[in-house]
C-alpha atoms as a PDB file:
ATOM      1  CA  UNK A   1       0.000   0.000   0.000  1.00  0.00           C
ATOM      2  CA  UNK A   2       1.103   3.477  -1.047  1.00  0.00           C
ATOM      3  CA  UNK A   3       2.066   6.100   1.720  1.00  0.00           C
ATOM      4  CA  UNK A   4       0.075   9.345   0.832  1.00  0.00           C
ATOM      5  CA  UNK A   5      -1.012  12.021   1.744  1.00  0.00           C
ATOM      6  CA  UNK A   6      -4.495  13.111   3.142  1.00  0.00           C
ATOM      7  CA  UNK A   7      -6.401  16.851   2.764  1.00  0.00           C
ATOM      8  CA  UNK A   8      -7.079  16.303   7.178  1.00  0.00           C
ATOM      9  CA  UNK A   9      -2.840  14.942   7.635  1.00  0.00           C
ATOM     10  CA  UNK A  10      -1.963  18.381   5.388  1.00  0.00           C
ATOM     11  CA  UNK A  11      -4.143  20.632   7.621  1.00  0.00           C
ATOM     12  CA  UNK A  12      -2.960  18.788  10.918  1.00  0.00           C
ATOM     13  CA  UNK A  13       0.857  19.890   9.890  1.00  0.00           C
ATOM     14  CA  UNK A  14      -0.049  23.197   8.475  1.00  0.00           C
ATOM     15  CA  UNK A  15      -1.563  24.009  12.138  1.00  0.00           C
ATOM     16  CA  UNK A  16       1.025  22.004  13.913  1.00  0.00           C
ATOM     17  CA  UNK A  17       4.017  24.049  12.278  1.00  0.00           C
ATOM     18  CA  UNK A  18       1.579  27.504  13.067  1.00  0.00           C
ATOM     19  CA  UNK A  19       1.475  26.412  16.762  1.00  0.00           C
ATOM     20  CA  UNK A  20       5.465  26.071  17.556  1.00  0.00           C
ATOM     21  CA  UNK A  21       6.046  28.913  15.628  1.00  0.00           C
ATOM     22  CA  UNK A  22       3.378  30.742  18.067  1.00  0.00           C
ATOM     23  CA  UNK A  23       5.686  29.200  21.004  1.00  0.00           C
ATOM     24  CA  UNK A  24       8.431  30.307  19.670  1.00  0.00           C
ATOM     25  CA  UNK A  25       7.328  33.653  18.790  1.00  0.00           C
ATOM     26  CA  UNK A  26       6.138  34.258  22.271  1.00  0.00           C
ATOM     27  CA  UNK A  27       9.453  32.934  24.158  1.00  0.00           C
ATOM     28  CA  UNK A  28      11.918  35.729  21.967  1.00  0.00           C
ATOM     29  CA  UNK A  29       9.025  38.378  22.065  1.00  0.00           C
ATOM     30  CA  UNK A  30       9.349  38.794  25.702  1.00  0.00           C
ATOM     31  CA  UNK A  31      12.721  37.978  25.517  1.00  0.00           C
ATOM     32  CA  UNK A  32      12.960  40.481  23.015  1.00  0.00           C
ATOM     33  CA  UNK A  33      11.294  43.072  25.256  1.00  0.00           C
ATOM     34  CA  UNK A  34      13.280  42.322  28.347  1.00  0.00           C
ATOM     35  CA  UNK A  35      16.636  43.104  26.221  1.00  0.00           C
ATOM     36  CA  UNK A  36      15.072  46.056  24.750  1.00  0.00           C
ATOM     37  CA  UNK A  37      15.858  45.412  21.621  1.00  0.00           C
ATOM     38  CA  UNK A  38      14.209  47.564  18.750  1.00  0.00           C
ATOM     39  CA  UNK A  39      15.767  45.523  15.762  1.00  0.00           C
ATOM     40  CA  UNK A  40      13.881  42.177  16.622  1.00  0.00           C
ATOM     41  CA  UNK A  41      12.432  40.842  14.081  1.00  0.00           C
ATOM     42  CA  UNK A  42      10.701  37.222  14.849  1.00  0.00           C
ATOM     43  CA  UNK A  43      10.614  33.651  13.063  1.00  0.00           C
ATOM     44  CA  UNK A  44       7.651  33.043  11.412  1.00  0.00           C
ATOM     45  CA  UNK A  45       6.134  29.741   9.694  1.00  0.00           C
ATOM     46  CA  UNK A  46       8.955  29.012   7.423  1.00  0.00           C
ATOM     47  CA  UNK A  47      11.593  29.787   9.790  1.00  0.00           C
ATOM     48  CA  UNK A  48      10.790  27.072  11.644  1.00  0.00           C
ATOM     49  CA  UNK A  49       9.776  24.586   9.033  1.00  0.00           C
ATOM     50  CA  UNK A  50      13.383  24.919   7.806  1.00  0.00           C
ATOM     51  CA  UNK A  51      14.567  24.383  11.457  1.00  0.00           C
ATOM     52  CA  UNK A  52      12.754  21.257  11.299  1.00  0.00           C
ATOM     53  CA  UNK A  53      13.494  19.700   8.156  1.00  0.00           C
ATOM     54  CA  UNK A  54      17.355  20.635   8.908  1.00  0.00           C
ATOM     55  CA  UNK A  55      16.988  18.566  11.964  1.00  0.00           C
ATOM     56  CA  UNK A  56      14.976  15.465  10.979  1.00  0.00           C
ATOM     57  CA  UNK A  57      17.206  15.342   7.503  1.00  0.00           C
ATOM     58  CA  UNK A  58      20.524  15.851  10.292  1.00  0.00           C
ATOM     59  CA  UNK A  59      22.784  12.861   9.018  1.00  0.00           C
ATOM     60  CA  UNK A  60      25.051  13.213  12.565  1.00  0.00           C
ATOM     61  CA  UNK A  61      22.091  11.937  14.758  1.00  0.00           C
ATOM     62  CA  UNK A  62      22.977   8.992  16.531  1.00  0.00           C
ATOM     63  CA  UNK A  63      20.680   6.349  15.925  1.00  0.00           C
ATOM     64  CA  UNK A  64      18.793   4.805  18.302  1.00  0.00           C
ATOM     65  CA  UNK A  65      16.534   1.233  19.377  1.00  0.00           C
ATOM     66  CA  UNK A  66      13.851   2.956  18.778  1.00  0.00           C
ATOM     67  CA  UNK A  67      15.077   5.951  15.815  1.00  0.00           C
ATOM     68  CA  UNK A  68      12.756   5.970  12.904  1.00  0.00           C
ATOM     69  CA  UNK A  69      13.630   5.020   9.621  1.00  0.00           C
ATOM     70  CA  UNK A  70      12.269   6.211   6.520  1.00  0.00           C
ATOM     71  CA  UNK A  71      10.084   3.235   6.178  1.00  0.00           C
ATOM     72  CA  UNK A  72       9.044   3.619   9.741  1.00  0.00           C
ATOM     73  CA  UNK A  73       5.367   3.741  10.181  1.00  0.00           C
ATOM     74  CA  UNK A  74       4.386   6.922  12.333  1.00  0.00           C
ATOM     75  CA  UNK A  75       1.483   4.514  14.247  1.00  0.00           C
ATOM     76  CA  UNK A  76       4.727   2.400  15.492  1.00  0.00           C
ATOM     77  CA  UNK A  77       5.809   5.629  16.821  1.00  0.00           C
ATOM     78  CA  UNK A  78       3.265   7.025  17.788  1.00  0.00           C
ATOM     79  CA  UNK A  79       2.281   3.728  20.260  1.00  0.00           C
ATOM     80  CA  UNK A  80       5.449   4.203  22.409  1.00  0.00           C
ATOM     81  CA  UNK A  81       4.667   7.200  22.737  1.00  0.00           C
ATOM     82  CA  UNK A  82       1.250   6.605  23.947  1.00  0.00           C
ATOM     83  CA  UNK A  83       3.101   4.175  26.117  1.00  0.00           C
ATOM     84  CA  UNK A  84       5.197   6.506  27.767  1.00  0.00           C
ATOM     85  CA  UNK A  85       2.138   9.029  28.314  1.00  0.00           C
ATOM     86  CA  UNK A  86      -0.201   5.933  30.245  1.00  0.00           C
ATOM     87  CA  UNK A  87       2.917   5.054  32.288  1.00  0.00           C
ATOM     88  CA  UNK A  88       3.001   9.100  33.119  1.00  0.00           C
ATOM     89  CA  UNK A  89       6.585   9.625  32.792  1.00  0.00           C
ATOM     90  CA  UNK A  90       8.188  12.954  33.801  1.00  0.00           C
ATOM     91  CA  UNK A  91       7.931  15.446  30.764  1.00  0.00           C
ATOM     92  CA  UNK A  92      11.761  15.710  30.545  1.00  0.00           C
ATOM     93  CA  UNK A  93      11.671  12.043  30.194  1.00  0.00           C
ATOM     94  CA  UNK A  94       8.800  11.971  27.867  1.00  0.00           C
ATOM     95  CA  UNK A  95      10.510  14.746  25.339  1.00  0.00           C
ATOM     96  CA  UNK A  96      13.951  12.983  25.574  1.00  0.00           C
ATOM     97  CA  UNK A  97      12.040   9.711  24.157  1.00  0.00           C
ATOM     98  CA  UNK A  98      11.010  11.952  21.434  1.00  0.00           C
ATOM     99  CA  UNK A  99      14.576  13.305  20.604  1.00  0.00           C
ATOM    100  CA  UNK A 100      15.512   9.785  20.371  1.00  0.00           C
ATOM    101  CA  UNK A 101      12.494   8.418  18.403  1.00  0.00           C
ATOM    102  CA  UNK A 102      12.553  11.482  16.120  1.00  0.00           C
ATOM    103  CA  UNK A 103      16.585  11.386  15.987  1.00  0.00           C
ATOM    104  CA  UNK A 104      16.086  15.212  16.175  1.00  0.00           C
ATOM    105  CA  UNK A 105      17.843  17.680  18.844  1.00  0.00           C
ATOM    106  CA  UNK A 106      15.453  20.967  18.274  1.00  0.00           C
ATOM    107  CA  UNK A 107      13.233  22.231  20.487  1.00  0.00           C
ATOM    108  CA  UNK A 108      11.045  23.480  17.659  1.00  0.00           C
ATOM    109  CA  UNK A 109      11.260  20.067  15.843  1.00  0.00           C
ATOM    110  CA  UNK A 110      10.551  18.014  19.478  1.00  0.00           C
ATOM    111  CA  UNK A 111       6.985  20.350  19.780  1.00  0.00           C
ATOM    112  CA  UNK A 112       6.004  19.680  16.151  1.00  0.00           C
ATOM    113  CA  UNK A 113       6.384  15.867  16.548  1.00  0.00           C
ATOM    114  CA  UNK A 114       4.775  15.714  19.562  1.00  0.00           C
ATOM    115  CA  UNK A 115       1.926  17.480  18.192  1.00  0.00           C
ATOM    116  CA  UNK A 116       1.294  15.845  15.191  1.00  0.00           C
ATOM    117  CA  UNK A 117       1.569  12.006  16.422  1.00  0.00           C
ATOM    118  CA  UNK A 118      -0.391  12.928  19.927  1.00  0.00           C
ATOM    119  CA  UNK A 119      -2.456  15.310  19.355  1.00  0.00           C
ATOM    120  CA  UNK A 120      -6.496  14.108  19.040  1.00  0.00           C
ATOM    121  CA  UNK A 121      -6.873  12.585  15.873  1.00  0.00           C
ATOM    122  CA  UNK A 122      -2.991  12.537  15.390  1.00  0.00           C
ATOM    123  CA  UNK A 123      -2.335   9.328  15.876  1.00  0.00           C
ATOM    124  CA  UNK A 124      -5.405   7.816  13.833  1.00  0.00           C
ATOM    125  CA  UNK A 125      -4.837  10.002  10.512  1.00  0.00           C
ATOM    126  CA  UNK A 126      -1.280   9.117  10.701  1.00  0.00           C
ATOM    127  CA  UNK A 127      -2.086   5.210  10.649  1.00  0.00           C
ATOM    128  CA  UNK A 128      -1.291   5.038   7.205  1.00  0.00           C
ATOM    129  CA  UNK A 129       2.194   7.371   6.809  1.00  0.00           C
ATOM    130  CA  UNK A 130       5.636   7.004   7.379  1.00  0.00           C
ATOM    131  CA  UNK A 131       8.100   9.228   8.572  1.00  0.00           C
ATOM    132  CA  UNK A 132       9.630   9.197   5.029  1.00  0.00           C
ATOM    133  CA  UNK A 133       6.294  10.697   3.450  1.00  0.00           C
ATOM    134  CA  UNK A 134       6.344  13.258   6.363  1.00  0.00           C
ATOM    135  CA  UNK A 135       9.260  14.292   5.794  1.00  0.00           C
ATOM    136  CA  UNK A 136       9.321  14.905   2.348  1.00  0.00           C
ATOM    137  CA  UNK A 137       6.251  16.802   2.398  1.00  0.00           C
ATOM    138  CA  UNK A 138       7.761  19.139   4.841  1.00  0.00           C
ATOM    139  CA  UNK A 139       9.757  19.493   1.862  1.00  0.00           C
ATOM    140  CA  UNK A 140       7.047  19.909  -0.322  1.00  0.00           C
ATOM    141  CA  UNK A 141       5.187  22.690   1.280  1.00  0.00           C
ATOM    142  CA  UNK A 142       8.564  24.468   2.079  1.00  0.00           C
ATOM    143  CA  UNK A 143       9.546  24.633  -1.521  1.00  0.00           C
ATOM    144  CA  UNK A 144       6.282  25.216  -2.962  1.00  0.00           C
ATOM    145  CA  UNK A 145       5.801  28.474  -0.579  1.00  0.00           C
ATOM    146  CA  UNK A 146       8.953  30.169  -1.462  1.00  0.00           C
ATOM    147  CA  UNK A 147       8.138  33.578  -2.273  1.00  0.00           C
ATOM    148  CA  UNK A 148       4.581  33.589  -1.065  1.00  0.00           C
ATOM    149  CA  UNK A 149       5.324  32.910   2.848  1.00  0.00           C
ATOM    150  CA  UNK A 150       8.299  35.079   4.596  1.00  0.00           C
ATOM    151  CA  UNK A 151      10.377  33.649   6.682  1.00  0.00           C
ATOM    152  CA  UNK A 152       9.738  36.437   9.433  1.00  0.00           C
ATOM    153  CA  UNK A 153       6.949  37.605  10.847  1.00  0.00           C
ATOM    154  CA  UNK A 154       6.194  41.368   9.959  1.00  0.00           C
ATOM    155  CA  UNK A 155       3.872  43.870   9.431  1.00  0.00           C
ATOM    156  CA  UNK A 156       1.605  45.954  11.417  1.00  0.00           C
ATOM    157  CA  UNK A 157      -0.197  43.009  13.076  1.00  0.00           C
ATOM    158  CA  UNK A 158       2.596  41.146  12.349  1.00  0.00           C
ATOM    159  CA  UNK A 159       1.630  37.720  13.574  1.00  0.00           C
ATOM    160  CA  UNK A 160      -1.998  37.964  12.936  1.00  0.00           C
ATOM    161  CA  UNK A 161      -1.185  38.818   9.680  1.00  0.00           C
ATOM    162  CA  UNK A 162       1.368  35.941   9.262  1.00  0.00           C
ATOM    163  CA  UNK A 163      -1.115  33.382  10.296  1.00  0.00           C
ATOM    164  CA  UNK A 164      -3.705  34.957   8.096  1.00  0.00           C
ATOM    165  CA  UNK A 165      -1.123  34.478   5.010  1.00  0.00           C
ATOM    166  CA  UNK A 166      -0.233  31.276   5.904  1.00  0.00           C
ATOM    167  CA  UNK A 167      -3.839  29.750   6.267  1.00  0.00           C
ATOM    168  CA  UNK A 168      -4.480  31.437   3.127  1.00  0.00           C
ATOM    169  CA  UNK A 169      -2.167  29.891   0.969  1.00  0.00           C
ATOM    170  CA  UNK A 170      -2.415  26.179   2.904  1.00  0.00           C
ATOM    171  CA  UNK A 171      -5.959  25.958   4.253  1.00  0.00           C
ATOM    172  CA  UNK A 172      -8.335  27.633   3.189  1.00  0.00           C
ATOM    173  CA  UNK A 173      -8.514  30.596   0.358  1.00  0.00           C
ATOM    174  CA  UNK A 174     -10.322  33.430   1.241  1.00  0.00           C
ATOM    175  CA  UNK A 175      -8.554  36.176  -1.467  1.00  0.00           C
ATOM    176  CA  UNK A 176      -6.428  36.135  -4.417  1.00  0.00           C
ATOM    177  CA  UNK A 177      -2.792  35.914  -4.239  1.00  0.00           C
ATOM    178  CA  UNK A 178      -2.008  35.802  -7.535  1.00  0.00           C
ATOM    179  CA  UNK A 179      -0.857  32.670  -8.090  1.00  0.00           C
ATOM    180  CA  UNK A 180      -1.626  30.839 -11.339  1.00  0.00           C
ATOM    181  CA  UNK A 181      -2.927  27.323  -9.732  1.00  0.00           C
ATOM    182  CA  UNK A 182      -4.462  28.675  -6.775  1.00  0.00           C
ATOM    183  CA  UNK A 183      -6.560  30.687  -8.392  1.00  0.00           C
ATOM    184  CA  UNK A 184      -8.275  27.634 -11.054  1.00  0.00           C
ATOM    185  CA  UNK A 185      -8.523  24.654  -8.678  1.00  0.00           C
ATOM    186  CA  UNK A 186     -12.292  23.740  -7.958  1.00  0.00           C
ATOM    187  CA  UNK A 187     -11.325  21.877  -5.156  1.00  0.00           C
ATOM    188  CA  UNK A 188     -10.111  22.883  -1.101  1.00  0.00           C
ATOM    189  CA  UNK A 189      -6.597  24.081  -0.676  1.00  0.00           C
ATOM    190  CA  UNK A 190      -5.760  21.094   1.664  1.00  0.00           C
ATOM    191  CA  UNK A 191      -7.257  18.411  -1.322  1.00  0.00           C
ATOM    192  CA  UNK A 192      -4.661  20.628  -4.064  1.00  0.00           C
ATOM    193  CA  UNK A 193      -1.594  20.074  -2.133  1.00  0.00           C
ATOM    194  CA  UNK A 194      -2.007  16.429  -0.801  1.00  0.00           C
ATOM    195  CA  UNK A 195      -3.042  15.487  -4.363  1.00  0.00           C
ATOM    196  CA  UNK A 196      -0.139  17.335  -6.241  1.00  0.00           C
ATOM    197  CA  UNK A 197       2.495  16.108  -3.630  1.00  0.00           C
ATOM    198  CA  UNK A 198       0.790  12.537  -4.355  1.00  0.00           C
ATOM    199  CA  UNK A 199       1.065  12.557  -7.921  1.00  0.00           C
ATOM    200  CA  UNK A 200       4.601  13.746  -7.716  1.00  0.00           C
ATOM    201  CA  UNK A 201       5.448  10.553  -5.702  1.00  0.00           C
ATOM    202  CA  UNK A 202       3.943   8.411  -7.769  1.00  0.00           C
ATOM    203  CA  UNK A 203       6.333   9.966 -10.722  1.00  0.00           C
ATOM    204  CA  UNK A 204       8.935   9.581  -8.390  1.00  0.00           C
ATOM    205  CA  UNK A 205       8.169   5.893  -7.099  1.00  0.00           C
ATOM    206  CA  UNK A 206       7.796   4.313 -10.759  1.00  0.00           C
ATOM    207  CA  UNK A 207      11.428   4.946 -10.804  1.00  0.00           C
ATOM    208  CA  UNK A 208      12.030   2.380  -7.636  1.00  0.00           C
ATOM    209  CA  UNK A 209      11.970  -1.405  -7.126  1.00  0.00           C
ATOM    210  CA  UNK A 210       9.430  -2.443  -4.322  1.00  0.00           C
ATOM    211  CA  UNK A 211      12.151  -2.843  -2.052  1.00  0.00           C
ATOM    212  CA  UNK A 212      13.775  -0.025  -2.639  1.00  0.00           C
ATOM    213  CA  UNK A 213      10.399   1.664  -2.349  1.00  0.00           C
ATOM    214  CA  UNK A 214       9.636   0.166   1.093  1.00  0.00           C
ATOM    215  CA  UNK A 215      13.026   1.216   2.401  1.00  0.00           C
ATOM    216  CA  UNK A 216      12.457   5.031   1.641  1.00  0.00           C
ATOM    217  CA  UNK A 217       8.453   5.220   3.112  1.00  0.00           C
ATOM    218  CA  UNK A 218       6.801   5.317  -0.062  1.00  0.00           C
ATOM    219  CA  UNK A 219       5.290   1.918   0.156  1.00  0.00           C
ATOM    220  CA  UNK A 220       4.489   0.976   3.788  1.00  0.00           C
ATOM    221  CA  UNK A 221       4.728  -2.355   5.450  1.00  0.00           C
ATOM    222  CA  UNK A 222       6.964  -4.993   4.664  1.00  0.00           C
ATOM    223  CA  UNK A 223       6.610  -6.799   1.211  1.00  0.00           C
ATOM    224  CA  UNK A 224       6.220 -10.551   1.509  1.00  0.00           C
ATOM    225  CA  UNK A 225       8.788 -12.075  -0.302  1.00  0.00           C
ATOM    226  CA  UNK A 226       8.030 -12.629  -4.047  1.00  0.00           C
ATOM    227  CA  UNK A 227       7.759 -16.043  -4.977  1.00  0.00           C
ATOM    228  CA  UNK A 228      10.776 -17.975  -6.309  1.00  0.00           C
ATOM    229  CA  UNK A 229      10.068 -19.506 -10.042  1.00  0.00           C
ATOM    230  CA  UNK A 230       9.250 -23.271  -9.333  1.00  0.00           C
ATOM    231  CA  UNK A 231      12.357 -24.920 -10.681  1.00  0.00           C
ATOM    232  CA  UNK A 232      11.730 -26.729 -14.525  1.00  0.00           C
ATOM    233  CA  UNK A 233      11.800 -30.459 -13.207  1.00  0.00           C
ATOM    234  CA  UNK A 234      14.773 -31.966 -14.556  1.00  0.00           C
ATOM    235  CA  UNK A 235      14.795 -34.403 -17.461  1.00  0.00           C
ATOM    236  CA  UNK A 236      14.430 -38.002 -16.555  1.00  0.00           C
ATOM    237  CA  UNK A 237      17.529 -40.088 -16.694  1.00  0.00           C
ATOM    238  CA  UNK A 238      18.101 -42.030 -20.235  1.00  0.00           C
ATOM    239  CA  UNK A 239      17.720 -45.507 -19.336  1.00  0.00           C
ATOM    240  CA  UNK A 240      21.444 -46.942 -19.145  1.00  0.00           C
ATOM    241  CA  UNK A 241      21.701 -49.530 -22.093  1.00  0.00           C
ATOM    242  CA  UNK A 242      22.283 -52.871 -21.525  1.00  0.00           C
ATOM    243  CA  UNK A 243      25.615 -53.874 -21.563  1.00  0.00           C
ATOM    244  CA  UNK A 244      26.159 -56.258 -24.168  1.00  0.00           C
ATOM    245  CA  UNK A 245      27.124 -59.968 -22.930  1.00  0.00           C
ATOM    246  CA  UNK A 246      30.888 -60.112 -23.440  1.00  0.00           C
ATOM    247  CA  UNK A 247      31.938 -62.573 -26.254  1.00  0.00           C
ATOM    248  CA  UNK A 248      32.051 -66.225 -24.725  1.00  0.00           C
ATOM    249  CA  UNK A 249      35.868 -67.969 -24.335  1.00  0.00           C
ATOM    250  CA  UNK A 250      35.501 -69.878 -27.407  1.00  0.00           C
ATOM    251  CA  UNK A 251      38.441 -71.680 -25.422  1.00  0.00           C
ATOM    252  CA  UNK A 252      36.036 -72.804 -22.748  1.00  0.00           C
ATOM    253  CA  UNK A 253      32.891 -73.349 -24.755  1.00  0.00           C
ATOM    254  CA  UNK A 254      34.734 -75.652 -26.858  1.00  0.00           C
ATOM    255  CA  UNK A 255      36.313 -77.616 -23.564  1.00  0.00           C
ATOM    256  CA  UNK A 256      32.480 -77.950 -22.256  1.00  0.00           C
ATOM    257  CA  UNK A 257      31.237 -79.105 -25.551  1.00  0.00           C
ATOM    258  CA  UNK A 258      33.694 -81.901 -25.327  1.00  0.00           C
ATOM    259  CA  UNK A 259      33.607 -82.803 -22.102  1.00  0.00           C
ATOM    260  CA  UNK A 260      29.368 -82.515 -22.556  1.00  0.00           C
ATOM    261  CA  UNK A 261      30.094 -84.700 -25.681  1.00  0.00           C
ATOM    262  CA  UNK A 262      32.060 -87.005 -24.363  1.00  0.00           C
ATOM    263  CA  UNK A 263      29.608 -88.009 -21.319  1.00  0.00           C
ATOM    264  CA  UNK A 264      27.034 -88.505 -24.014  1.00  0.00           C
ATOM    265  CA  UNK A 265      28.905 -91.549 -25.531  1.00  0.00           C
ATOM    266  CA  UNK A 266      29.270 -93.248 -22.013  1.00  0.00           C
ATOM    267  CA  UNK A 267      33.109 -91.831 -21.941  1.00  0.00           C
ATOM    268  CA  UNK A 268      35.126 -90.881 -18.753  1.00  0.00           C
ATOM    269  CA  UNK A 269      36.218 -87.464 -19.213  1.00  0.00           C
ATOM    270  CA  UNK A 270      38.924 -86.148 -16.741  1.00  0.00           C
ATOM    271  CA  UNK A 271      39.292 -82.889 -16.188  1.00  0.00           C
ATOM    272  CA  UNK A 272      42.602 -81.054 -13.546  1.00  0.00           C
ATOM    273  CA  UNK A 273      41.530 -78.933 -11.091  1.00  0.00           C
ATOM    274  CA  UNK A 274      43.131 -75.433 -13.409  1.00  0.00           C
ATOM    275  CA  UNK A 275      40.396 -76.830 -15.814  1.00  0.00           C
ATOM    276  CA  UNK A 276      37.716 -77.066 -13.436  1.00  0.00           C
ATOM    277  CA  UNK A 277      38.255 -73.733 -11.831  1.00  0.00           C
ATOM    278  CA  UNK A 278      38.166 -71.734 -15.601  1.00  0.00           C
ATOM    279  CA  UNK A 279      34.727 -73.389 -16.521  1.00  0.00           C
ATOM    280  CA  UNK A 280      33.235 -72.776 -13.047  1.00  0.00           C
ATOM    281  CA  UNK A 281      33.906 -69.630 -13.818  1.00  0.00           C
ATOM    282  CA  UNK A 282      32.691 -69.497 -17.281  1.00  0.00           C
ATOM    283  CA  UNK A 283      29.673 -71.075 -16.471  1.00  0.00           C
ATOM    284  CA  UNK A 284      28.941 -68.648 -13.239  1.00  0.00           C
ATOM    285  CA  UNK A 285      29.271 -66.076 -15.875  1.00  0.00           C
ATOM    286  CA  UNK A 286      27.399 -66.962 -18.441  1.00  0.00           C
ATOM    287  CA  UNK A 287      24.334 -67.699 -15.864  1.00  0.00           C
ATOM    288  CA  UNK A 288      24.519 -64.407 -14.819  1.00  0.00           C
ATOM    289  CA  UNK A 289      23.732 -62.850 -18.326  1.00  0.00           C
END
């Protein structure tokens, strides 16, 4: 089965990336404002989406018993983390389990994958995805919003604004941005972008084995082995020919013949024991023709 992408998954990581920005934003606002700093100008949505992509995509995590793969299904994480939450662990402990499942080191990166696998509803739309999908449409919604979302938050109302622009473009269009697909799809935002990341996957997946596919996420599961060709049976053996009787010791055919004829007229025929020996023989041979 194909991993893909879902209109509800799309808006669940649109809002999830909106919500640790807001944390974020918050946290160097006041510090910020403590400093007294007039030149501040805050992170917005794809600040932190590159933060996170840079961390999950960081090739000098260690790995761990419990890491995720690319193949990994995000239900297989998500149930240890459910785990950890019914055993009520000590948040420190619980976020450190997440740095190790997500192989990630971020603050930003730890919120956002909390959120999205543990959040209501989280866990159940995500049945069906693997980290590799995930990952690559963070990707996907980072390149395709280059140029239409800024990187920092600004403007009058600055993060009102930002969220406004950001919903705009991922959720739900309320007014015309000018872009050239936007503007003709008779569909919702979220359907457009899980259906064009989709379709570029499937492009992208004819190119791959099954295996291959498995290993990177886009094909979920394990593949049972493919079965190997039954083997052709093999010919049956050529019957050995019989081996032809070996030609007779005229030598010792003629010696029985006389000794055979000689009985027949009432003569005493004498034979040494050398003679007696070679038609044993002969005769032991020739029965066992």
């Amino acid at each position: 089965m194909n991993s893909r992408m879902s209109p509800g998954t799309h808006k669940i990581i649109i809002e999830s990336i909106l919500e640790v920005t807001a944390t974020g934003y918050q946290t160097d606002w006041v510090s910020a404002r403590l400093n007294h700093s007039q030149s501040w100008i805050p992170g917005g949505f794809k600040h932190s989406l590159d933060r996170i992509i840079t961390d999950l995509l960081d090739p000098s995590r260690p790995t761990t018993s419990i890491g995720r793969t690319p193949g990994t299904l995000l239900r297989d994480s998500a149930r240890i983390l459910e785990a950890l939450r019914i055993e009520e662990v000590y948040e420190d402990v619980f976020r450190q389990k997440v740095r190790e499942l997500a192989l990630c080191s971020k603050n930003v990166t730890v919120n956002f994958v909390e959120r999205i696998i543990t959040a209501d509803g989280g866990m159940g739309r995500f049945s069906n995805y693997t980290w590799g999908t995930l990952i690559r449409y963070l990707m996907f919604i980072n390149m395709h919003s280059e140029g239409w979302i800024t990187r920092r938050v600004v403007g009058e109302s600055r993060w009102y604004d930002h969220c406004s622009i950001v919903r705009n473009f991922f959720v739900y269009l309320e007014r015309d941005i000018g872009h050239s697909e936007l503007n003709r799809i008779d569909v919702s935002l979220p359907e457009f972008w899980a259906e064009k990341f989709n379709n570029e996957q499937a492009d992208i997946q004819e190119c791959f084995s099954n295996e291959t596919a498995v290993v990177h996420g886009y094909l979920m599961g394990h593949l049972e082995p493919e079965p190997e060709p039954e083997p052709e049976p093999e010919p049956e053996p050529e019957p050995e020919p019989e081996p032809e009787p070996e030609p007779m010791n005229k030598q010792s055919l003629m010696k029985l013949q006389g000794i055979i004829d000689s009985v027949s007229r009432g003569e005493k025929y004498e034979i040494n024991e050398g003679e007696y020996l070679q038609l044993s023989q002969y005769l032991k041979d020739l029965y066992s023709q």
